[in-house]
C-alpha atoms as a PDB file:
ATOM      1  CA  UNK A   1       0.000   0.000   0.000  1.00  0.00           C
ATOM      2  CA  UNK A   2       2.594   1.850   0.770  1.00  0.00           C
ATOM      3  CA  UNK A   3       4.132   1.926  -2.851  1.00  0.00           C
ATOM      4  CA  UNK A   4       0.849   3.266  -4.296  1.00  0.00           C
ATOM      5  CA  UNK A   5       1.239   6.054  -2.353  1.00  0.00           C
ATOM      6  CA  UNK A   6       4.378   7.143  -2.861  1.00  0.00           C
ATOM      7  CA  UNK A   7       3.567   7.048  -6.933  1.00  0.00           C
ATOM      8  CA  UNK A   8       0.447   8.954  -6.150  1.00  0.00           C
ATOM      9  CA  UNK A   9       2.323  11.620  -4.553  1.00  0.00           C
ATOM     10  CA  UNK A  10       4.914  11.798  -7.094  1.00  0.00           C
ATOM     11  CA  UNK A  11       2.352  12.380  -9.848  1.00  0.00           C
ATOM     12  CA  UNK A  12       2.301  15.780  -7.758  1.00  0.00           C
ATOM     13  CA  UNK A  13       5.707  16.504  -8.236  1.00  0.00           C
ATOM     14  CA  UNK A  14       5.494  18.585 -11.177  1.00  0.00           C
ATOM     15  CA  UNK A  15       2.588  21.133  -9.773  1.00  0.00           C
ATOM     16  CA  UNK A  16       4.433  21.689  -6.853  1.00  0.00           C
ATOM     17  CA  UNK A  17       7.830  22.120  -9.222  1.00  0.00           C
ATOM     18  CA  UNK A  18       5.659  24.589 -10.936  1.00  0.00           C
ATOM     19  CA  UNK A  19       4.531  26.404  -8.113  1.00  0.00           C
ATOM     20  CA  UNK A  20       8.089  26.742  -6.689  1.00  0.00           C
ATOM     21  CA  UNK A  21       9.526  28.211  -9.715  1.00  0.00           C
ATOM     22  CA  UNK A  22       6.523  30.229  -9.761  1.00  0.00           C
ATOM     23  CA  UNK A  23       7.289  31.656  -6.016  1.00  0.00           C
ATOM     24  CA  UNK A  24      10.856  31.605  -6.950  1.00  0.00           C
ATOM     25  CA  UNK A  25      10.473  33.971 -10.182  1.00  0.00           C
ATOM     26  CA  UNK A  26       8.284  36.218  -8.324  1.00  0.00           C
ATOM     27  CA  UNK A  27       9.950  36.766  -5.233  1.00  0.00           C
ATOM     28  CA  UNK A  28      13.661  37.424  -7.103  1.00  0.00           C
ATOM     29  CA  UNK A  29      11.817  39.714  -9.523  1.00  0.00           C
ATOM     30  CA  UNK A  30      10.573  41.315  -6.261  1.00  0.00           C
ATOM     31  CA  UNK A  31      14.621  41.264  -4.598  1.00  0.00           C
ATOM     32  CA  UNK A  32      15.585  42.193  -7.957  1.00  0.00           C
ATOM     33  CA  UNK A  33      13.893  45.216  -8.603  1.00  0.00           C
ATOM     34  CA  UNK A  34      14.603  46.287  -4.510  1.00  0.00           C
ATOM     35  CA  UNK A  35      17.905  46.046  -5.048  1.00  0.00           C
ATOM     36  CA  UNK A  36      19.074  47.180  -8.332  1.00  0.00           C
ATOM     37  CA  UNK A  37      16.090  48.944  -9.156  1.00  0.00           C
ATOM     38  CA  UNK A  38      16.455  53.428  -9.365  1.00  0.00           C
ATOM     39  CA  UNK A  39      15.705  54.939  -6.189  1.00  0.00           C
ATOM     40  CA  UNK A  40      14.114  58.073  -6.774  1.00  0.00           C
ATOM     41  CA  UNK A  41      12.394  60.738  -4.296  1.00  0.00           C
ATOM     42  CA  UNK A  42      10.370  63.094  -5.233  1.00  0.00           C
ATOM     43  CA  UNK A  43       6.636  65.110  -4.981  1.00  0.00           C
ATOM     44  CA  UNK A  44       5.117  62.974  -8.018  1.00  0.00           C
ATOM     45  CA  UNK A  45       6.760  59.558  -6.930  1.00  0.00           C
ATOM     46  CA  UNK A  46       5.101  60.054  -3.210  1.00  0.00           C
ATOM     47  CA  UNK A  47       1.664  60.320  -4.475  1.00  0.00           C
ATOM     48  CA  UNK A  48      -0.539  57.479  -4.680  1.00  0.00           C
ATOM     49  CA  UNK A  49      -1.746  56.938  -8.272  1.00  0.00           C
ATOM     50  CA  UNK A  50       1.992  57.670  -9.705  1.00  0.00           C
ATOM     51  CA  UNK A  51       1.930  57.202 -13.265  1.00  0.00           C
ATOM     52  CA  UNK A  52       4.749  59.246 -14.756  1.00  0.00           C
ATOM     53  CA  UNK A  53       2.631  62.169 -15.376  1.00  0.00           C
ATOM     54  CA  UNK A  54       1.399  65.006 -12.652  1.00  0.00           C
ATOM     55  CA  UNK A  55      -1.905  64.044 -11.703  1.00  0.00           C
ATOM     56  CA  UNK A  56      -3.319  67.680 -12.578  1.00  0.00           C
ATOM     57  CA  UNK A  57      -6.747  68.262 -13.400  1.00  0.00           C
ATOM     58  CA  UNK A  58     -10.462  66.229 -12.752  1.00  0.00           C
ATOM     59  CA  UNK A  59     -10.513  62.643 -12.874  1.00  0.00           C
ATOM     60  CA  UNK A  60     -13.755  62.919 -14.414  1.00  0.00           C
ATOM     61  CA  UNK A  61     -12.822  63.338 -17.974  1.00  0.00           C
ATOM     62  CA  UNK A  62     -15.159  62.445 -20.355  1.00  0.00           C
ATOM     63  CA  UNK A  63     -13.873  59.626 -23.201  1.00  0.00           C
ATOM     64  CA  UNK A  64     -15.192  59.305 -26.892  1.00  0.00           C
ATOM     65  CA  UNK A  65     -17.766  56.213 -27.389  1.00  0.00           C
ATOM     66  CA  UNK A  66     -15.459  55.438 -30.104  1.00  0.00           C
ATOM     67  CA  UNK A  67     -13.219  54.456 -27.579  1.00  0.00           C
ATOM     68  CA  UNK A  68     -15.559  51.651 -25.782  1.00  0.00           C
ATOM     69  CA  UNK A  69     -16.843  50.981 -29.190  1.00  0.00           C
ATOM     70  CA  UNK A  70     -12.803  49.600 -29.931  1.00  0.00           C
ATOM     71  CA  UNK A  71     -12.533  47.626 -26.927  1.00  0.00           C
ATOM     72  CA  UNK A  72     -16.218  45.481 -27.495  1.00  0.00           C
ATOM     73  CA  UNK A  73     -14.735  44.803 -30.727  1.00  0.00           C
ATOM     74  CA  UNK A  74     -11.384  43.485 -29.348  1.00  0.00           C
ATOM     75  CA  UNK A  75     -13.080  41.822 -26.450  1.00  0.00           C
ATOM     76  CA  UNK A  76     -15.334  39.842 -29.282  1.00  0.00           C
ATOM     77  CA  UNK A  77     -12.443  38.956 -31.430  1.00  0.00           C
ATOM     78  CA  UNK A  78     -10.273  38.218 -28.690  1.00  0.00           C
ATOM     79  CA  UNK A  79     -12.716  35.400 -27.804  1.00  0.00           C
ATOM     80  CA  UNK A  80     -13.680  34.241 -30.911  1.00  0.00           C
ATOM     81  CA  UNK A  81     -10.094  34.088 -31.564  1.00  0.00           C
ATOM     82  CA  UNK A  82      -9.954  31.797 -27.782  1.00  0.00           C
ATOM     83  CA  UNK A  83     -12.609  29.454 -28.994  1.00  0.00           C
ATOM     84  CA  UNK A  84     -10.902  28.917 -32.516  1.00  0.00           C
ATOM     85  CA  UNK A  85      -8.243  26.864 -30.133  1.00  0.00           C
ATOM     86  CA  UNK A  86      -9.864  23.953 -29.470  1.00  0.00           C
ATOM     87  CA  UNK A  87     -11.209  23.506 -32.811  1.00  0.00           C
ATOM     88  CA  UNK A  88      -7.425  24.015 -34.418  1.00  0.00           C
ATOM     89  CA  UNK A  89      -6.067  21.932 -31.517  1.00  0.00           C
ATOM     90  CA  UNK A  90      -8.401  19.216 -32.529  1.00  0.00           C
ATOM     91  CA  UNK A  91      -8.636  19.231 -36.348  1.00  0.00           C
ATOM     92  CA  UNK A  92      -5.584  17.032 -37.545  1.00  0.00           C
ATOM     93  CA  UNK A  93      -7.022  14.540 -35.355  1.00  0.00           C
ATOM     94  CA  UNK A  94     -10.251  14.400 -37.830  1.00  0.00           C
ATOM     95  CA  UNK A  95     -10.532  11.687 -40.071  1.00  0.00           C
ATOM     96  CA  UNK A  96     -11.051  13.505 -43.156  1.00  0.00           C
ATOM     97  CA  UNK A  97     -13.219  10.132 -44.558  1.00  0.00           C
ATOM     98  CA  UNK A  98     -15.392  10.118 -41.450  1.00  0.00           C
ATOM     99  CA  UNK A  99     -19.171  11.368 -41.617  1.00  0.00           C
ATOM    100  CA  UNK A 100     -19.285  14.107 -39.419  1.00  0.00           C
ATOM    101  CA  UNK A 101     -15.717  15.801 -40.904  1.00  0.00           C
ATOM    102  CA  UNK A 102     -17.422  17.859 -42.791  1.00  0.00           C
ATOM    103  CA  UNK A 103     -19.886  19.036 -39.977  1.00  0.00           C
ATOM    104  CA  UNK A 104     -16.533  19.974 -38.623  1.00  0.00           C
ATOM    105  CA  UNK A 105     -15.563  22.383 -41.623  1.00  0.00           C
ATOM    106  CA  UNK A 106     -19.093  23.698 -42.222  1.00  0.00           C
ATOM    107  CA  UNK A 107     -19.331  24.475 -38.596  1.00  0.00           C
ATOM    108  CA  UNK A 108     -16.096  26.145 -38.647  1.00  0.00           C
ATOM    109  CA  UNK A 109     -16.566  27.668 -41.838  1.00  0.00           C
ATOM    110  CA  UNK A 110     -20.075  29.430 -40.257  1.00  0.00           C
ATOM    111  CA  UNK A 111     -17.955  30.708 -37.151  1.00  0.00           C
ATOM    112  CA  UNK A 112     -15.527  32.311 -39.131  1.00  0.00           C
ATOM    113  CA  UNK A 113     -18.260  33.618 -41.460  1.00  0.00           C
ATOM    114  CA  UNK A 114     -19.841  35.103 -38.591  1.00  0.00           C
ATOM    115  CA  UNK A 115     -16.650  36.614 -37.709  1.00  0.00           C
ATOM    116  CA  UNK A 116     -16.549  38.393 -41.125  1.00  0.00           C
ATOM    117  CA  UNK A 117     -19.695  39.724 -40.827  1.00  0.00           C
ATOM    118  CA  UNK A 118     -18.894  41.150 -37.069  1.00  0.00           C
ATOM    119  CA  UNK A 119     -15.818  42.593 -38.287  1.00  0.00           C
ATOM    120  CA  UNK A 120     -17.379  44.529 -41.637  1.00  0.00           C
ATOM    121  CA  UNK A 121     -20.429  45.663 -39.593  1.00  0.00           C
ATOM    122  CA  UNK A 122     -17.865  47.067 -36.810  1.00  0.00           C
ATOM    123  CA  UNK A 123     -15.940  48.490 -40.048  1.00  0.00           C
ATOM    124  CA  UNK A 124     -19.283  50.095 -41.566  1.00  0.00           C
ATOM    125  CA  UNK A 125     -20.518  51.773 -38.760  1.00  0.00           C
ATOM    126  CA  UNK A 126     -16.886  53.489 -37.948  1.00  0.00           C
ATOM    127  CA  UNK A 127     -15.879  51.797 -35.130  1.00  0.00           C
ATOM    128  CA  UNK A 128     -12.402  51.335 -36.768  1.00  0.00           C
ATOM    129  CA  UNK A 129     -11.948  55.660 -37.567  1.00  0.00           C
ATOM    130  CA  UNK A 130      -9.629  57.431 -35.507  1.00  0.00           C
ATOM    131  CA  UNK A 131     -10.616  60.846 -36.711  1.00  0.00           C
END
């Protein structure tokens, strides 16, 4: 019993190799950047938001739609890009001579389609401008 055990815990091994590199990286970035990083004091670099710019003026400024309009678009091609993974992931694994392959490519062929049409819709209505 004891044997199945110890190969149960060493299918852990590489998780918790992972995770220690993980810690690793982050806390020598962390040393890292302490130690050899600039060390500069100033008015600007003592305030809380510090950005590289003075902080002058209302935070309430007003942004073009355009703006949102350009970030929907990349946040819906973004993750139709995401779900394209699977399906390319997948794909050489199809038997081209089976039944349902071409379900495959006409269902693929419709996403992308779809994608198209997004895209020149986005592209009609000006989203794309930067007048």
């Amino acid at each position: 019993m004891t044997t199945l055990a110890a190969t149960d815990l060493a299918s852990y091994l590489p998780i918790a190799l992972i995770v220690l590199m993980a810690i690793t990286f982050s806390v020598a970035n962390v040393a890292g950047t302490l130690l050899l990083g600039p060390k500069r004091d100033g008015k600007v670099k003592s305030i809380a938001y510090e950005s590289g710019m003075n902080p002058v003026g209302t935070a309430r400024k007003r942004f073009n739609v355009r703006f949102y309009l350009i970030a929907m678009v990349f946040l819906v091609f973004d993750v139709e890009v995401i779900f394209l993974y699977p399906w390319a992931v997948t794909f050489p694994n199809i038997d081209r001579l089976a039944p349902d392959a071409a379900e495959w490519l006409v269902r693929i062929l419709f996403f992308l389609f779809t994608t198209v049409v997004a895209y020149l819709y986005g592209f009609r209505k000006g989203v794309f401008k930067f007048d």
